[in-house]
C-alpha atoms as a PDB file:
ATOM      1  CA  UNK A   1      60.975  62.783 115.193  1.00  0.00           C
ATOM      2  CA  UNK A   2      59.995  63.019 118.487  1.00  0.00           C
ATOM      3  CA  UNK A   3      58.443  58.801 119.681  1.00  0.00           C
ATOM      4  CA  UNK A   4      56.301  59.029 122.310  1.00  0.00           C
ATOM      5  CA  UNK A   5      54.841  55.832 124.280  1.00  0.00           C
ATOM      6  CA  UNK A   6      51.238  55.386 124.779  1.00  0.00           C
ATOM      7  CA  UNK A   7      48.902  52.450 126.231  1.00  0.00           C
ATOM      8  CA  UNK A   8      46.133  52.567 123.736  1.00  0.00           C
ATOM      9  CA  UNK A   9      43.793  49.572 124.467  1.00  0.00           C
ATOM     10  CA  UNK A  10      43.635  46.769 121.770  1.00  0.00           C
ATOM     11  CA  UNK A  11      41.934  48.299 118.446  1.00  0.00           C
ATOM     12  CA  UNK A  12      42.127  51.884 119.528  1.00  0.00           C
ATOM     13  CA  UNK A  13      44.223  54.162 117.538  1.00  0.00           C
ATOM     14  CA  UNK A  14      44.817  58.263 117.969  1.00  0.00           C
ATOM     15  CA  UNK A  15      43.021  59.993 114.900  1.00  0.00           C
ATOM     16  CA  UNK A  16      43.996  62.821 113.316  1.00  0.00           C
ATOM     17  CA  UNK A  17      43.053  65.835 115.127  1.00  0.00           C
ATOM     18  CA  UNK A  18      44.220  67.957 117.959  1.00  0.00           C
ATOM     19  CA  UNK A  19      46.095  66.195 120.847  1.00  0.00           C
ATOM     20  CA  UNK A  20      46.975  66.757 124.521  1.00  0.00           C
ATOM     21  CA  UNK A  21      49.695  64.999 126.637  1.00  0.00           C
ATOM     22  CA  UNK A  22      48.824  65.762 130.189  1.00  0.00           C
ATOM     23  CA  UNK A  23      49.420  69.405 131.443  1.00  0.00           C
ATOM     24  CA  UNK A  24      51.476  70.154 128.270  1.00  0.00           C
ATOM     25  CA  UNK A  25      49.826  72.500 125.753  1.00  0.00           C
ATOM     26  CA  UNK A  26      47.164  70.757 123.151  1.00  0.00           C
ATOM     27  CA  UNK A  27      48.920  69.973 119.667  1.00  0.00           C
ATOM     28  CA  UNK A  28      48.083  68.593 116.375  1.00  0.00           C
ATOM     29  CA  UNK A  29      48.120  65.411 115.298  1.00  0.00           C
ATOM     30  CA  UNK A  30      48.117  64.057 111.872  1.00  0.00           C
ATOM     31  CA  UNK A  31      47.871  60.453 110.954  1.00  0.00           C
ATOM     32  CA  UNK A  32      50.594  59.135 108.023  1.00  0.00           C
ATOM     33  CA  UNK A  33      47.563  59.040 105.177  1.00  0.00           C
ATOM     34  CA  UNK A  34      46.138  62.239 106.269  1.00  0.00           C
ATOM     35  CA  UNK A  35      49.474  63.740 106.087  1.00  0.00           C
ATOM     36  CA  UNK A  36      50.114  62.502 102.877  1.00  0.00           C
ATOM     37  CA  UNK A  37      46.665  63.920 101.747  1.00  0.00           C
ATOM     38  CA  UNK A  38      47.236  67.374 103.175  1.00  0.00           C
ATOM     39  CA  UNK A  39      51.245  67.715 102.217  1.00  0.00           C
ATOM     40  CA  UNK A  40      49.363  67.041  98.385  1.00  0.00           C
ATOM     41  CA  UNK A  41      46.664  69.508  98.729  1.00  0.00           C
ATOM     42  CA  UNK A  42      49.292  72.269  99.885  1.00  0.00           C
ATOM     43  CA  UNK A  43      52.013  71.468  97.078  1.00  0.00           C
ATOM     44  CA  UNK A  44      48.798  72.464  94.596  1.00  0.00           C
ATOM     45  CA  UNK A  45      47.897  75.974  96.733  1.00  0.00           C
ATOM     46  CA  UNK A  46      51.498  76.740  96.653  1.00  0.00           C
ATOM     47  CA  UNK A  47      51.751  76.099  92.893  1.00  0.00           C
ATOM     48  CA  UNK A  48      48.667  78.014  92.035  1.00  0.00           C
ATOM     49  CA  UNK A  49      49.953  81.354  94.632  1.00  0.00           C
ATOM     50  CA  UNK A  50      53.565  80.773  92.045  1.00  0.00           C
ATOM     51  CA  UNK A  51      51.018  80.745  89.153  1.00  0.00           C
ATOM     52  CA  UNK A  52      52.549  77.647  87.908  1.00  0.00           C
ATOM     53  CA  UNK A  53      49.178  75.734  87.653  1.00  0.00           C
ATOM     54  CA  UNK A  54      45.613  76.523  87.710  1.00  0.00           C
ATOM     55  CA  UNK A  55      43.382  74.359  89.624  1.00  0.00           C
ATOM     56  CA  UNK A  56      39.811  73.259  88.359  1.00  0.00           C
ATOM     57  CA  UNK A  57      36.825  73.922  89.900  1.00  0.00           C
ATOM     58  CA  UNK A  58      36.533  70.508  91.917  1.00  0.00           C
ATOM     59  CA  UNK A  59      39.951  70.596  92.794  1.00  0.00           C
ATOM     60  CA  UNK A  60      39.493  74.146  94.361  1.00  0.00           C
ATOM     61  CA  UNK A  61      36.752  72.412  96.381  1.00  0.00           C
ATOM     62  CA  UNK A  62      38.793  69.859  98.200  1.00  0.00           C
ATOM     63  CA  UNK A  63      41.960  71.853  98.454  1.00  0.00           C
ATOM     64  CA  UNK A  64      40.060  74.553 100.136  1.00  0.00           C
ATOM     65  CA  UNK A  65      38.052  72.093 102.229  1.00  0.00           C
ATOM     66  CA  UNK A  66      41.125  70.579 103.075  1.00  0.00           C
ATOM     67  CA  UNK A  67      42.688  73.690 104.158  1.00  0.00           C
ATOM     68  CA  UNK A  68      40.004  75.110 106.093  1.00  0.00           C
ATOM     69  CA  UNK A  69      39.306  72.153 108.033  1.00  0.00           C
ATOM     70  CA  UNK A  70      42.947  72.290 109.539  1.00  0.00           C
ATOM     71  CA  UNK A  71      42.797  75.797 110.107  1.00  0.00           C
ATOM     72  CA  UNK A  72      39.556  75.464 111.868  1.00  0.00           C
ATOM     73  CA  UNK A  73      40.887  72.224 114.353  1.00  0.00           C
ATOM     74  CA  UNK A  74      43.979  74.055 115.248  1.00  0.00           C
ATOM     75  CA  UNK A  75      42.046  77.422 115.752  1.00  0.00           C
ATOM     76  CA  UNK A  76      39.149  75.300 117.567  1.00  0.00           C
ATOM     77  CA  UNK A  77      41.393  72.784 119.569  1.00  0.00           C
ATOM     78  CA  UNK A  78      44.731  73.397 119.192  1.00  0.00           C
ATOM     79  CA  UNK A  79      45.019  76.819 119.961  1.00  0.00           C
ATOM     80  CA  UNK A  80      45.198  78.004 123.747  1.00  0.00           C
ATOM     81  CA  UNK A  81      42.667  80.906 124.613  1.00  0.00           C
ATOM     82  CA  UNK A  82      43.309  82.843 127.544  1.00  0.00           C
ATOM     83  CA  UNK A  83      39.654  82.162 129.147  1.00  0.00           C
ATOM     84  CA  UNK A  84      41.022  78.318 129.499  1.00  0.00           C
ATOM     85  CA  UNK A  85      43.513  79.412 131.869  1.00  0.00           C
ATOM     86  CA  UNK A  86      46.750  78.533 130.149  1.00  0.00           C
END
């Protein structure tokens, strides 16, 4: 695990989401709950692709939702396009 210093001011807090550290290239971070969350939500897609469970309706909701909205913050923000200069 890579620790990394920051001076946050008092109450403020990085939030899951993509991240940049000065000229390095943008990354993602995820905060310990949402972590937690998503490693849950991908144990259940991976067991439904091995056909060992089947998921109900609602819980095909929020896996999906889950899912998509990382996909969409690391293609949105995390990702470098070549019209940013990088």
């Amino acid at each position: 695990m890579q620790k990394i210093s920051t001076r946050l001011r008092k109450g403020e807090r990085v939030e899951t989401g993509s991240v940049k550290f000065d000229d390095d290239w943008p990354g993602l971070f995820l905060r310990g709950t949402d972590a937690f969350s998503l490693a849950q939500h991908i144990k259940r897609a991976i067991a439904v692709i091995n056909k060992k469970r089947e998921l109900s309706a609602f819980e095909r909701v929020i896996v999906l939702s889950e899912l998509e909205g990382v996909v969409k913050e690391i293609e949105d923000a995390v990702v470098v396009k070549r019209a940013e200069g990088l």
